[in-house]
N, C-alpha and C. Protein backbone atom coordinates (compact mmCIF):
# COMPACT_ATOMS: atom_id res chain seq x y z
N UNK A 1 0.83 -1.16 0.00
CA UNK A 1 0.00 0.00 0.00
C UNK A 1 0.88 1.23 0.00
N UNK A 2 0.56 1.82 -0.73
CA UNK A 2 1.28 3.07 -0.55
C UNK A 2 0.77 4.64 0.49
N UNK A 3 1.52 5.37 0.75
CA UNK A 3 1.29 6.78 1.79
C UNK A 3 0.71 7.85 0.66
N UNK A 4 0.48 7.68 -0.67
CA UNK A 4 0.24 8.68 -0.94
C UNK A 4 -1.23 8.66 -1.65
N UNK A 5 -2.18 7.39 -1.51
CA UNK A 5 -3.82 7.00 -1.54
C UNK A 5 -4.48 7.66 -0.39
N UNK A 6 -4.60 8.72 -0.60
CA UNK A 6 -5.79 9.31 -0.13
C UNK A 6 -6.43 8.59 0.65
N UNK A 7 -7.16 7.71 0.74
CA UNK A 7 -8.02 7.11 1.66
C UNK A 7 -6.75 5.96 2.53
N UNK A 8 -5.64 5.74 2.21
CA UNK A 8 -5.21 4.95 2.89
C UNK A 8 -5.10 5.37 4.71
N UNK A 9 -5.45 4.70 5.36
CA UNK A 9 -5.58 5.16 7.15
C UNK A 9 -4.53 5.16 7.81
N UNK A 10 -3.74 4.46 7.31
CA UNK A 10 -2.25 4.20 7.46
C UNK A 10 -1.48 5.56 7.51
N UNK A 11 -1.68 6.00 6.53
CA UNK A 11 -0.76 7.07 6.26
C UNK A 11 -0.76 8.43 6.71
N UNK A 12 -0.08 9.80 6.37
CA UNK A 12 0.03 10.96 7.47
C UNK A 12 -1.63 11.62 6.87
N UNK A 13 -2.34 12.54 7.71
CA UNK A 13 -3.36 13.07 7.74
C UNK A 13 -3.27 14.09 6.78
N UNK A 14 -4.11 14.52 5.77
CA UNK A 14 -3.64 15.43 5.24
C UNK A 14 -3.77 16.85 5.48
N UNK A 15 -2.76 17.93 4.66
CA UNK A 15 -3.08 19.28 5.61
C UNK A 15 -4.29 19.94 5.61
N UNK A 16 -4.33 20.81 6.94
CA UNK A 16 -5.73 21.51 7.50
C UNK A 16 -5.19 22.68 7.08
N UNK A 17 -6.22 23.44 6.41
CA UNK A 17 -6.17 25.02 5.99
C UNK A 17 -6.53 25.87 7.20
N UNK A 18 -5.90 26.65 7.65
CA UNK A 18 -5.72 27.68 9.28
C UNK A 18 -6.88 28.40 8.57
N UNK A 19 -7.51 28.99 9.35
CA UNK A 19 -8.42 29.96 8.80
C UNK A 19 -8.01 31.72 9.15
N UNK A 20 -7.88 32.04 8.03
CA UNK A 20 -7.31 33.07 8.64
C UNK A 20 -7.69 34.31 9.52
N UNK A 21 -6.48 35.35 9.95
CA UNK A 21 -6.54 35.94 11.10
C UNK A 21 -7.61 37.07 10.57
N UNK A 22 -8.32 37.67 11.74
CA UNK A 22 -9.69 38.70 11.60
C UNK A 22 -10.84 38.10 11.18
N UNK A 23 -10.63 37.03 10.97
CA UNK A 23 -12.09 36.67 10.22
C UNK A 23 -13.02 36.25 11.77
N UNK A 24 -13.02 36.56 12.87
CA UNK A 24 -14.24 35.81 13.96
C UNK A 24 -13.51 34.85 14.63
N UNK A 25 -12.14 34.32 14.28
CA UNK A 25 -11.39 33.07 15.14
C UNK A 25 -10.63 33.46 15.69
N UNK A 26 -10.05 33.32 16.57
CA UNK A 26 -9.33 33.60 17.78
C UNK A 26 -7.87 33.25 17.62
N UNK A 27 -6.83 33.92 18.11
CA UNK A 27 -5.55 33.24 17.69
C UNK A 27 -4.92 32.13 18.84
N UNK A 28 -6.00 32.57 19.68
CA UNK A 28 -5.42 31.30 20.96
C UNK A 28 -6.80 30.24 20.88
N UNK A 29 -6.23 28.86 21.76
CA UNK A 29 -7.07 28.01 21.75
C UNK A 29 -8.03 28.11 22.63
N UNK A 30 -9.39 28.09 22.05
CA UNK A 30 -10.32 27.82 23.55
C UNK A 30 -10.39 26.39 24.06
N UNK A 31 -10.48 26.95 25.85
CA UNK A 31 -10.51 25.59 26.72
C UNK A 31 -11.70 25.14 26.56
N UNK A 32 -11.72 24.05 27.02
CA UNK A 32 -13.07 23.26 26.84
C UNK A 32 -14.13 23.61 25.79
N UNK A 33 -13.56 22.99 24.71
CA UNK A 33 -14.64 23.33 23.56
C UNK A 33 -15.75 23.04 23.39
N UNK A 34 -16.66 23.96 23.18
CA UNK A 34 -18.14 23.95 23.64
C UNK A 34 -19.01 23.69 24.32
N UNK A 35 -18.05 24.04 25.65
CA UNK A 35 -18.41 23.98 27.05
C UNK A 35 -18.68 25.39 27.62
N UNK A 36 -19.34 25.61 27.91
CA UNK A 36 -19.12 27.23 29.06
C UNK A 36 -18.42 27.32 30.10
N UNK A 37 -17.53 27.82 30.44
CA UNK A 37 -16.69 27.19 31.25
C UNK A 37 -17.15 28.35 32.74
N UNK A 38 -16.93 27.44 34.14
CA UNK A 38 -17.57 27.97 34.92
C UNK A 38 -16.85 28.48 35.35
N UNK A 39 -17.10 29.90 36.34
CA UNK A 39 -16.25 30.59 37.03
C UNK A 39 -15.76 29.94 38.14
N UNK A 40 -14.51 30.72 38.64
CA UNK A 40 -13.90 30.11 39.61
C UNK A 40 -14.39 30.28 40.72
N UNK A 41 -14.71 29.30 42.11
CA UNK A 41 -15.42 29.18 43.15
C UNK A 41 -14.25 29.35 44.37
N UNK A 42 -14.84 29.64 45.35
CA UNK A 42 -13.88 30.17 46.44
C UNK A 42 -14.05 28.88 47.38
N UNK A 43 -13.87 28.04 47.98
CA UNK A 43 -13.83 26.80 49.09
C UNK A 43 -15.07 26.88 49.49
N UNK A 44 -16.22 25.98 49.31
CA UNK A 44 -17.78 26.11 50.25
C UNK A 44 -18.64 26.60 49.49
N UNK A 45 -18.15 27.34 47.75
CA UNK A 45 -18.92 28.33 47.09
C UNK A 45 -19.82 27.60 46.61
N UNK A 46 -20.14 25.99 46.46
CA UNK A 46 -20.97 25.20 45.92
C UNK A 46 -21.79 24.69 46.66
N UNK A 47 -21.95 24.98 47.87
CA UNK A 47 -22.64 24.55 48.84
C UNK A 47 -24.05 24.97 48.87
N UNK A 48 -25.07 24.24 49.30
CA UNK A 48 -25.97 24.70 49.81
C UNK A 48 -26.50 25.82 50.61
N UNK A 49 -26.45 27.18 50.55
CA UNK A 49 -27.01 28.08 51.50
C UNK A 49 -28.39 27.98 52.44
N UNK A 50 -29.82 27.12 51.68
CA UNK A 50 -30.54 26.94 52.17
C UNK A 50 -30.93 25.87 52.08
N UNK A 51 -32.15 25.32 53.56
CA UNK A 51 -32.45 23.78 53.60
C UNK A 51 -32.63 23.60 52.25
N UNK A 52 -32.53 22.59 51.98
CA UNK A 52 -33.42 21.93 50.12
C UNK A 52 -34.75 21.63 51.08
N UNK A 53 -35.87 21.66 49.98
CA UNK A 53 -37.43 21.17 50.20
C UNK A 53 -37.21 19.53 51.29
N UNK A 54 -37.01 18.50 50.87
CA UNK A 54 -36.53 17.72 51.38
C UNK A 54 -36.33 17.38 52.15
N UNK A 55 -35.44 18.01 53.03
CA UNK A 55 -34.78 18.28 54.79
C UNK A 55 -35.69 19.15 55.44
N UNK A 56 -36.30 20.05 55.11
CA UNK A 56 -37.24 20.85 55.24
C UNK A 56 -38.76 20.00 55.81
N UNK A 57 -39.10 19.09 54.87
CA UNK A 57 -40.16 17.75 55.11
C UNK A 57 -39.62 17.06 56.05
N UNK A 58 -38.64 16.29 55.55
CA UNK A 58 -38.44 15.77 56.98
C UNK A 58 -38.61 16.11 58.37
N UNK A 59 -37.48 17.34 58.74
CA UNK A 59 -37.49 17.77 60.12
C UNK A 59 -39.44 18.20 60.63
N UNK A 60 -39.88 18.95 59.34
CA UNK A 60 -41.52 19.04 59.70
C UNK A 60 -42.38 17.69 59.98
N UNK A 61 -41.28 16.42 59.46
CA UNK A 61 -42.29 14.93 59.76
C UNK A 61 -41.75 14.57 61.42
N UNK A 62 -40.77 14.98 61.57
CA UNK A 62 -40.34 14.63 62.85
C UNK A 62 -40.89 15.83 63.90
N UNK A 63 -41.71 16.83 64.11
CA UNK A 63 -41.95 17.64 64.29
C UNK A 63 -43.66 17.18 64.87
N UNK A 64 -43.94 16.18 63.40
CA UNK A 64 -45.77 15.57 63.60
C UNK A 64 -44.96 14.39 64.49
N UNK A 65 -44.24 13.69 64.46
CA UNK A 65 -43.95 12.71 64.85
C UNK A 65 -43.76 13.03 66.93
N UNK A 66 -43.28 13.96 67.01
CA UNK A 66 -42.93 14.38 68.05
C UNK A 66 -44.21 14.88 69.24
N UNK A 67 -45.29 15.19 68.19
CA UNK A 67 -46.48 15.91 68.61
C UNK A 67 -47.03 14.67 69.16
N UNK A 68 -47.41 13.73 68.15
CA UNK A 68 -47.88 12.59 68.23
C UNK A 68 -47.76 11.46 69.54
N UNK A 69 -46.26 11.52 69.61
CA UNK A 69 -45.48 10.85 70.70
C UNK A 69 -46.11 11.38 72.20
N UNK A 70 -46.33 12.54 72.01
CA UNK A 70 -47.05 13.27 73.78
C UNK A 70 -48.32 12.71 73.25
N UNK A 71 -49.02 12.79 72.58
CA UNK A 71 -50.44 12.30 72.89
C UNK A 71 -50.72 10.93 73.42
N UNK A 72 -49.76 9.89 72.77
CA UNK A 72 -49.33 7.98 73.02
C UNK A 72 -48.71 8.38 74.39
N UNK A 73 -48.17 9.50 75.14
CA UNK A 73 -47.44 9.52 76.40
C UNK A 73 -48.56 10.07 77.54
N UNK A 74 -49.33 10.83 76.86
CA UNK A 74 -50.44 11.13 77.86
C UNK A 74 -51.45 10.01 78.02
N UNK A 75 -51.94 9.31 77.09
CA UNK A 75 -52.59 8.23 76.93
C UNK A 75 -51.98 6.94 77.67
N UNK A 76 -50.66 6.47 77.44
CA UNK A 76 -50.06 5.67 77.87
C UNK A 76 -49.94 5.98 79.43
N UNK A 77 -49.52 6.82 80.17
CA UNK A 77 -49.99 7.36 81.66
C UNK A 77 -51.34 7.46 82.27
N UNK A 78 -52.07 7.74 81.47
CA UNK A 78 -53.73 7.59 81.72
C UNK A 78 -53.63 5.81 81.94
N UNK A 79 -53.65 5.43 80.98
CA UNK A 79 -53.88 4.34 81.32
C UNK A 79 -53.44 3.39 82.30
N UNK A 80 -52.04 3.46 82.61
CA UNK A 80 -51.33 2.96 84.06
C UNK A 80 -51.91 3.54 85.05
N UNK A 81 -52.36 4.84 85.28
CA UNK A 81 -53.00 4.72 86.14
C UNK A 81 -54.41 4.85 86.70
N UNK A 82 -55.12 4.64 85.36
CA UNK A 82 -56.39 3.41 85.65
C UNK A 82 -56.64 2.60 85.49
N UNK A 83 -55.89 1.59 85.32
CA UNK A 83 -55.58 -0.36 85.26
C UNK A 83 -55.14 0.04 86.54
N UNK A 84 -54.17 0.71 87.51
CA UNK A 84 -53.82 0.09 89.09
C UNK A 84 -54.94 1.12 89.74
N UNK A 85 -55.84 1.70 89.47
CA UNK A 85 -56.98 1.79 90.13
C UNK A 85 -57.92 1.17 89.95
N UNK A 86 -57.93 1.21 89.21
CA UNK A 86 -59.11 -0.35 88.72
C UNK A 86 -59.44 -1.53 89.35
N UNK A 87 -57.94 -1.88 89.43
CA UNK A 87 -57.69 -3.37 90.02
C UNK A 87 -58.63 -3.68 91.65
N UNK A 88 -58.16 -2.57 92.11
CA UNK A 88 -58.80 -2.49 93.05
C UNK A 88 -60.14 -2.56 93.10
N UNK A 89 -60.83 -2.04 92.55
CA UNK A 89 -62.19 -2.06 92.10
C UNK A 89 -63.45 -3.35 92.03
N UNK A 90 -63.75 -3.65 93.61
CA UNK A 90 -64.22 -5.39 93.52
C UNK A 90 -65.46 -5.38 92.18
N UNK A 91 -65.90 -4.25 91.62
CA UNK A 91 -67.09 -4.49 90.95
C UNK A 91 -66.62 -4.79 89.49
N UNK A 92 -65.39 -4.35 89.03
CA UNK A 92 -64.69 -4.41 87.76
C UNK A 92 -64.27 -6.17 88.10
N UNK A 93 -64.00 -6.80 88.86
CA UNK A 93 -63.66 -8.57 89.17
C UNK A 93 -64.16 -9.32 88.26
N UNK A 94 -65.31 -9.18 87.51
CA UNK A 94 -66.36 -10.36 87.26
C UNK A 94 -66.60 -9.89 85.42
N UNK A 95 -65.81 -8.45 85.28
CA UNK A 95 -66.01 -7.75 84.05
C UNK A 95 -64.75 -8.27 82.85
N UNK A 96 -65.07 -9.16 82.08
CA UNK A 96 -64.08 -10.02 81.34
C UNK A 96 -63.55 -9.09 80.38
N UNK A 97 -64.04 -8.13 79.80
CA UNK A 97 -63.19 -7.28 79.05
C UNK A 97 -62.57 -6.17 80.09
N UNK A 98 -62.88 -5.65 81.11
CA UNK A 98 -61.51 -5.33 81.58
C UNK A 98 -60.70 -6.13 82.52
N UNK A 99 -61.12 -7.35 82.18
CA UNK A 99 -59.78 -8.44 82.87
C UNK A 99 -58.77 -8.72 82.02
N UNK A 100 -59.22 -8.65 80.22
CA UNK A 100 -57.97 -8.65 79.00
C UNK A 100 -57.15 -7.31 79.33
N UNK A 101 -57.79 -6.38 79.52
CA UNK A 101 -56.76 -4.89 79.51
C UNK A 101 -56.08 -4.86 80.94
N UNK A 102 -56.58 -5.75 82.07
CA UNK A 102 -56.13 -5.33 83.32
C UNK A 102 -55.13 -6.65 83.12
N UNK A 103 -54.59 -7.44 82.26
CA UNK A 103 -53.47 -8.27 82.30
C UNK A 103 -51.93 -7.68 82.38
N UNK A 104 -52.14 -6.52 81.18
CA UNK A 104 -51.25 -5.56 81.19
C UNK A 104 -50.24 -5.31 82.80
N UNK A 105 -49.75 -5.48 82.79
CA UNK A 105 -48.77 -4.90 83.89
C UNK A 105 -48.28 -3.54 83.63
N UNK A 106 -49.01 -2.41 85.22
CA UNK A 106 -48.61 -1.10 85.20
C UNK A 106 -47.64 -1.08 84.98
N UNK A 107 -46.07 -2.16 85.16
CA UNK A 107 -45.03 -1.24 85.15
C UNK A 107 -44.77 -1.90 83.58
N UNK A 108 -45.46 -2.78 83.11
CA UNK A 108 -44.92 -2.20 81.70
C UNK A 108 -45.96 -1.02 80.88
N UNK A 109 -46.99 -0.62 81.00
CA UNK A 109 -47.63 0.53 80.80
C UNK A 109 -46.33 1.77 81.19
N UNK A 110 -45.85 1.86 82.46
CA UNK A 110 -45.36 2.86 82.50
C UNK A 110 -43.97 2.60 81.99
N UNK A 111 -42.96 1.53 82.02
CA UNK A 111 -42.13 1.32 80.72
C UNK A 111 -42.17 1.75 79.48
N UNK A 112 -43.58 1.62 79.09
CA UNK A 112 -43.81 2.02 77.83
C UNK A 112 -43.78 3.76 77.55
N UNK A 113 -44.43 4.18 78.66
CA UNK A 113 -44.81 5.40 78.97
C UNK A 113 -42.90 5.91 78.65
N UNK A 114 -42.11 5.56 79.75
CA UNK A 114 -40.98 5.86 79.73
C UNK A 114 -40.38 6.03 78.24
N UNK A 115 -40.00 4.59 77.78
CA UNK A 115 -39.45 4.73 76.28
C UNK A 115 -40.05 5.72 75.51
N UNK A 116 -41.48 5.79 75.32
CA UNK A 116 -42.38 6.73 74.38
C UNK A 116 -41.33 8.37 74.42
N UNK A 117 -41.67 8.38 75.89
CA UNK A 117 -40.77 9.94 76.34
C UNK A 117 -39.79 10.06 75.89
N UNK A 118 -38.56 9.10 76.03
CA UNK A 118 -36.79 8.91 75.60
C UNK A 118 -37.47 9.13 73.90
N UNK A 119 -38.37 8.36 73.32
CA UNK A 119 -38.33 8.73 72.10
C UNK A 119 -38.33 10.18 71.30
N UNK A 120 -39.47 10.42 71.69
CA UNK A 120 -39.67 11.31 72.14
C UNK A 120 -39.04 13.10 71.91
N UNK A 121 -38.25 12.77 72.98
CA UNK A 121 -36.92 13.48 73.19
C UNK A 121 -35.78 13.65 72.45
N UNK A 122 -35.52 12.22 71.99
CA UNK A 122 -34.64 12.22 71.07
C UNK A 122 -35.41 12.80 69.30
N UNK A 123 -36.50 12.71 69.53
CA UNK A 123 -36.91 13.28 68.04
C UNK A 123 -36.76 14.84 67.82
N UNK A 124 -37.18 15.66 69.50
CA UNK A 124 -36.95 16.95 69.58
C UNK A 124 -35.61 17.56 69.30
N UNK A 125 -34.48 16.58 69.62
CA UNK A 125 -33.28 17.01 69.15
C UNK A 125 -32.83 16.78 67.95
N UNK A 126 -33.12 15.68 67.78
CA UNK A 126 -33.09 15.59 65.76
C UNK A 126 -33.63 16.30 65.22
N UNK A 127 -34.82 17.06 65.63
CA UNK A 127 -35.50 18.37 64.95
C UNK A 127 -35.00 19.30 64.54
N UNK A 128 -34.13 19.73 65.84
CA UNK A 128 -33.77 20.99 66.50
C UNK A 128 -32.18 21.34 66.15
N UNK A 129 -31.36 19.71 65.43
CA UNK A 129 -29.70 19.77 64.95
C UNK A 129 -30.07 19.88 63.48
N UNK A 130 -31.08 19.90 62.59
CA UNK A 130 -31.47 19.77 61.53
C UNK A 130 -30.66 21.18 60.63
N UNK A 131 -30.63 22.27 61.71
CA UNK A 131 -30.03 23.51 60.91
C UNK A 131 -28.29 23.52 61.42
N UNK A 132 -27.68 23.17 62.19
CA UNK A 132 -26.57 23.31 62.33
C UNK A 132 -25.93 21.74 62.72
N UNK A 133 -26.39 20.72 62.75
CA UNK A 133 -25.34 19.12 62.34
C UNK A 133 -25.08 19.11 61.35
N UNK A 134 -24.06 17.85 61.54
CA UNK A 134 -23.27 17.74 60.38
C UNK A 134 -23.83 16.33 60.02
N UNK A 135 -23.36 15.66 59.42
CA UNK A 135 -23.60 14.64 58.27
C UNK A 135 -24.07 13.51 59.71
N UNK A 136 -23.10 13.24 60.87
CA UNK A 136 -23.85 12.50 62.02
C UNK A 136 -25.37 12.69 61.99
N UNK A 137 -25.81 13.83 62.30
CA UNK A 137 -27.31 14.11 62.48
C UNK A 137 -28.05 13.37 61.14
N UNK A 138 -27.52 13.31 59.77
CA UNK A 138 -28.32 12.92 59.18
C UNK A 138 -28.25 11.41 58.90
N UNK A 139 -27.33 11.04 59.29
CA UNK A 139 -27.01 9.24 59.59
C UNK A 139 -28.02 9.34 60.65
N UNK A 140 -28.11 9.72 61.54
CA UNK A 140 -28.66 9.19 62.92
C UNK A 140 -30.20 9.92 62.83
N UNK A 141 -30.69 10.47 61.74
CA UNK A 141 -32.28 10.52 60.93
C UNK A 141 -32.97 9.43 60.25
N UNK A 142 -31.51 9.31 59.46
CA UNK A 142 -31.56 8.06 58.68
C UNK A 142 -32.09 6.88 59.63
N UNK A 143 -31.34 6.48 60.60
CA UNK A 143 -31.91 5.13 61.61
C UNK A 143 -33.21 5.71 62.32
N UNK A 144 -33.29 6.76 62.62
CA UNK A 144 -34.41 6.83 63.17
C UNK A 144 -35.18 6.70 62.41
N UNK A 145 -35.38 7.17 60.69
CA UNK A 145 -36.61 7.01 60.28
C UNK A 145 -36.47 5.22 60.09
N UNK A 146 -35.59 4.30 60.54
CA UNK A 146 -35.93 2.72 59.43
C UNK A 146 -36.55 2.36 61.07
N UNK A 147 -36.04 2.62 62.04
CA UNK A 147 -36.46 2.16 63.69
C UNK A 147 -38.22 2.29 63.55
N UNK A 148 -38.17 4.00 63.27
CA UNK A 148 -39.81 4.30 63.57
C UNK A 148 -40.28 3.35 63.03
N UNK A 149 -40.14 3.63 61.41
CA UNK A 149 -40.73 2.58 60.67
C UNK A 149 -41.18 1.10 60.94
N UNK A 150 -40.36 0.64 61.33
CA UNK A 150 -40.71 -1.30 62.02
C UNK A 150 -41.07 -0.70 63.32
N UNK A 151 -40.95 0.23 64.35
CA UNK A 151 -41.48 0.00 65.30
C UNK A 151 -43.60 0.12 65.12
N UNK A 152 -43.58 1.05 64.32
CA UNK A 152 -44.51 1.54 64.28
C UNK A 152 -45.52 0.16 63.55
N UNK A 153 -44.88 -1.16 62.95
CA UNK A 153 -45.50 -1.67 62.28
C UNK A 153 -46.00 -2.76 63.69
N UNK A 154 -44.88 -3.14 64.20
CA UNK A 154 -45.20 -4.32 65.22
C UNK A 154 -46.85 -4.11 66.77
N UNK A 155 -45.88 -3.07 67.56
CA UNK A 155 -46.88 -2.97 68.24
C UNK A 155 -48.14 -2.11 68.58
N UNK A 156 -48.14 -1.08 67.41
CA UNK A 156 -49.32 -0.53 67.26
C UNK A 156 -49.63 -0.39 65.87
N UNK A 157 -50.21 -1.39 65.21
CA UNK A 157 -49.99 -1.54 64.14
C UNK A 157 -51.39 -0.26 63.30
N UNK A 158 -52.64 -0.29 64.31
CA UNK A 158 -53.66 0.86 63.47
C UNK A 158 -53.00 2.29 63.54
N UNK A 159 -52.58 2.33 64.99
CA UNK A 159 -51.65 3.86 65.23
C UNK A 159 -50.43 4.22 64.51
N UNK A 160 -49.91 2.93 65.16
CA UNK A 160 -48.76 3.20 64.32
C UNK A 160 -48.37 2.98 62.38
N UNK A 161 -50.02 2.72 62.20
CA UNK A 161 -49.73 3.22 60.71
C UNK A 161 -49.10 4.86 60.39
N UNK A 162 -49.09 5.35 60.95
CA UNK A 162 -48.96 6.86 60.92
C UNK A 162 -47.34 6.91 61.17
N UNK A 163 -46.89 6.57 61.97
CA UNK A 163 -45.13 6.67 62.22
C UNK A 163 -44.64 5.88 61.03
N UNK A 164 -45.26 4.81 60.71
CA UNK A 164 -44.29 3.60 59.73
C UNK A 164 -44.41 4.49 58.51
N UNK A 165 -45.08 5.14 58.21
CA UNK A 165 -45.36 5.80 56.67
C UNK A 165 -44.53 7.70 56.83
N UNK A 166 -44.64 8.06 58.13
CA UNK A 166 -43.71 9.49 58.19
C UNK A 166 -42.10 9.02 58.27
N UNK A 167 -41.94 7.69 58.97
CA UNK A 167 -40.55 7.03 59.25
C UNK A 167 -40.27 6.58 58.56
N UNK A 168 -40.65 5.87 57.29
CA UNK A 168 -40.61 5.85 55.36
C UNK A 168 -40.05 7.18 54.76
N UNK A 169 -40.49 8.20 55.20
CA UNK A 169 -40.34 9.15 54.34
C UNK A 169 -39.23 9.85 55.07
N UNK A 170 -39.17 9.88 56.28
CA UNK A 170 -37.98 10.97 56.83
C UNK A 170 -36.41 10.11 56.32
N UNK A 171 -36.95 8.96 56.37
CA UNK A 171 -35.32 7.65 55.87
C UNK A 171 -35.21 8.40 54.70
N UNK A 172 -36.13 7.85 53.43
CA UNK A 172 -35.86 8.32 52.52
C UNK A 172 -35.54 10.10 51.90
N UNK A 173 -36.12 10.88 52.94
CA UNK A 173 -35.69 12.38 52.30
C UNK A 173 -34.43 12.69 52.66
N UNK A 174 -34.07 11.78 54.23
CA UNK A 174 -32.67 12.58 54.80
C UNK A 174 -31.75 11.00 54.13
N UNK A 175 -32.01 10.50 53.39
CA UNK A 175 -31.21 9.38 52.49
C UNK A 175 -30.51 10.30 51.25
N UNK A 176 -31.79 11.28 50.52
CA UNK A 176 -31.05 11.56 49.30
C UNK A 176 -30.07 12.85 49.03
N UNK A 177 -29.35 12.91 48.04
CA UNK A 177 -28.04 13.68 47.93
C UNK A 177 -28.33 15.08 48.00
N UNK A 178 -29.51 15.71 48.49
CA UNK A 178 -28.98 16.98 48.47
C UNK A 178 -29.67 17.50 49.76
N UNK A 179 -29.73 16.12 50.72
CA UNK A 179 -29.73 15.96 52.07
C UNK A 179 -28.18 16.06 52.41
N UNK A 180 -27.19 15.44 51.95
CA UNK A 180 -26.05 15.15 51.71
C UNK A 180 -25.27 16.09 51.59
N UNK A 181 -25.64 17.04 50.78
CA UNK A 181 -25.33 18.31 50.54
C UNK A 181 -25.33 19.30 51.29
N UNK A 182 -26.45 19.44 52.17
CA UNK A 182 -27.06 20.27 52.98
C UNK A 182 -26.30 19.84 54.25
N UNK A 183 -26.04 18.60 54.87
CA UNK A 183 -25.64 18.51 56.51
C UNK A 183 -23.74 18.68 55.92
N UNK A 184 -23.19 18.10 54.87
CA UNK A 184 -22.16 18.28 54.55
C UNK A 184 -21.57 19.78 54.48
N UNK A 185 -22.24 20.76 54.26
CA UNK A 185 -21.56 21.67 53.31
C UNK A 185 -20.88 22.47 54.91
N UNK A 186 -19.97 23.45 54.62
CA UNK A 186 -18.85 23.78 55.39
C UNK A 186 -19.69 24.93 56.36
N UNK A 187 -19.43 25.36 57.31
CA UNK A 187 -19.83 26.36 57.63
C UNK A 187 -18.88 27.38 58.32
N UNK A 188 -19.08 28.56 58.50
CA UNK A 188 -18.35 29.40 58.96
C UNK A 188 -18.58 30.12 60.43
N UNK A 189 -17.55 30.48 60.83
CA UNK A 189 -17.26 31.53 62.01
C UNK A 189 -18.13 30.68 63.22
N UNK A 190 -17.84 29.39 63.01
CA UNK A 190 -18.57 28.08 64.21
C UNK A 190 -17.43 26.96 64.24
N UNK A 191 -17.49 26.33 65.42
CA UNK A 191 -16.66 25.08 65.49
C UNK A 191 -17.08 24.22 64.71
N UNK A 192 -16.12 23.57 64.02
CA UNK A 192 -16.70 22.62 63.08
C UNK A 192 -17.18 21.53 63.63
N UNK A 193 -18.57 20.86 63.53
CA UNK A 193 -19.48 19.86 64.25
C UNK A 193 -18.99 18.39 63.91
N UNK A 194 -18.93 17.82 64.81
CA UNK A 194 -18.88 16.48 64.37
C UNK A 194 -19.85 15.63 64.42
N UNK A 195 -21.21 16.23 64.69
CA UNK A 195 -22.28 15.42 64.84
C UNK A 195 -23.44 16.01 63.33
């Protein structure tokens, strides 16, 4: 084969005509061709300034979630302590539906009562680190919403339809990337958080 067949692939490329100078082309090369090329950013300049929608839902689901929790805590105390007044009660003895609810043991009523509260509590502070934690807070959203979720399915399963479906959604909003974005991004003139 020879170098000087035109179509041969083998051989040198043939010459490119420059286009000449003034006509609209530039005498230097542009970077990134037919790209817009972005301005230069200062450390943090890509960050998130405000919640995204997202994190925003969430902390407002943990917020219903939190509301919710005092009403199951006032209820759950009501009830411990009228099952151990009750008991007492010789005329309630012979009454078979409150002998199923008076099986219950007050101190796990008020166990329950207890945990509800610790829950509780801990949701008010996950609320409340939502604007200044760091990426910890949103790991530790993350488990809270998969916890709520199965808790809410096992032992109150009509009530707790309501937690398993907000504890679905707080996993998944503080799961996606511009949740990620938001507890990540740098902040200033503060100690940097490790939570």
């Amino acid at each position: 084969m020879s170098f000087g067949d035109p179509n041969n692939p083998y051989g040198p490329p043939p010459p490119q005509q420059q286009p000449a100078p003034g006509y609209g082309y530039s005498q230097a090369p542009q970077p990134g061709y037919g790209y817009p090329q972005a301005p230069p950013m200062a450390y943090g300049e890509g960050a998130p300034q405000t919640m995204p929608g997202t994190v925003g839902a969430a902390r407002v689901m943990l917020w219903v979630i939190a509301g919710l929790q005092l009403i199951g805590i006032a209820l759950f105390a009501f009830s411990a302590v009228k099952v151990s007044s009750a008991r007492d009660d010789g005329t309630l003895k012979d009454d078979a539906s409150f002998q199923r609810f008076a099986d219950y043991s007050t101190g796990l009523l008020w166990g329950i009562t207890l945990f509800a509260l610790a829950w509780a509590v801990f949701t008010v502070v996950l609320a409340l680190k939502f604007n200044t934690g760091g990426n910890g807070v949103r790991i530790a959203a993350l488990v809270y919403g998969v916890i709520t979720a199965i808790l809410g399915l096992y032992p109150f399963i009509v009530v707790g339809l309501i937690h398993t479906v907000l504890g679905i959604l707080i996993a998944c909003f503080v799961g996606g990337s511009a949740s990620s974005a938001w507890f990540q991004r740098p902040r200033y003139g503060a100690a940097p958080s490790q939570y």
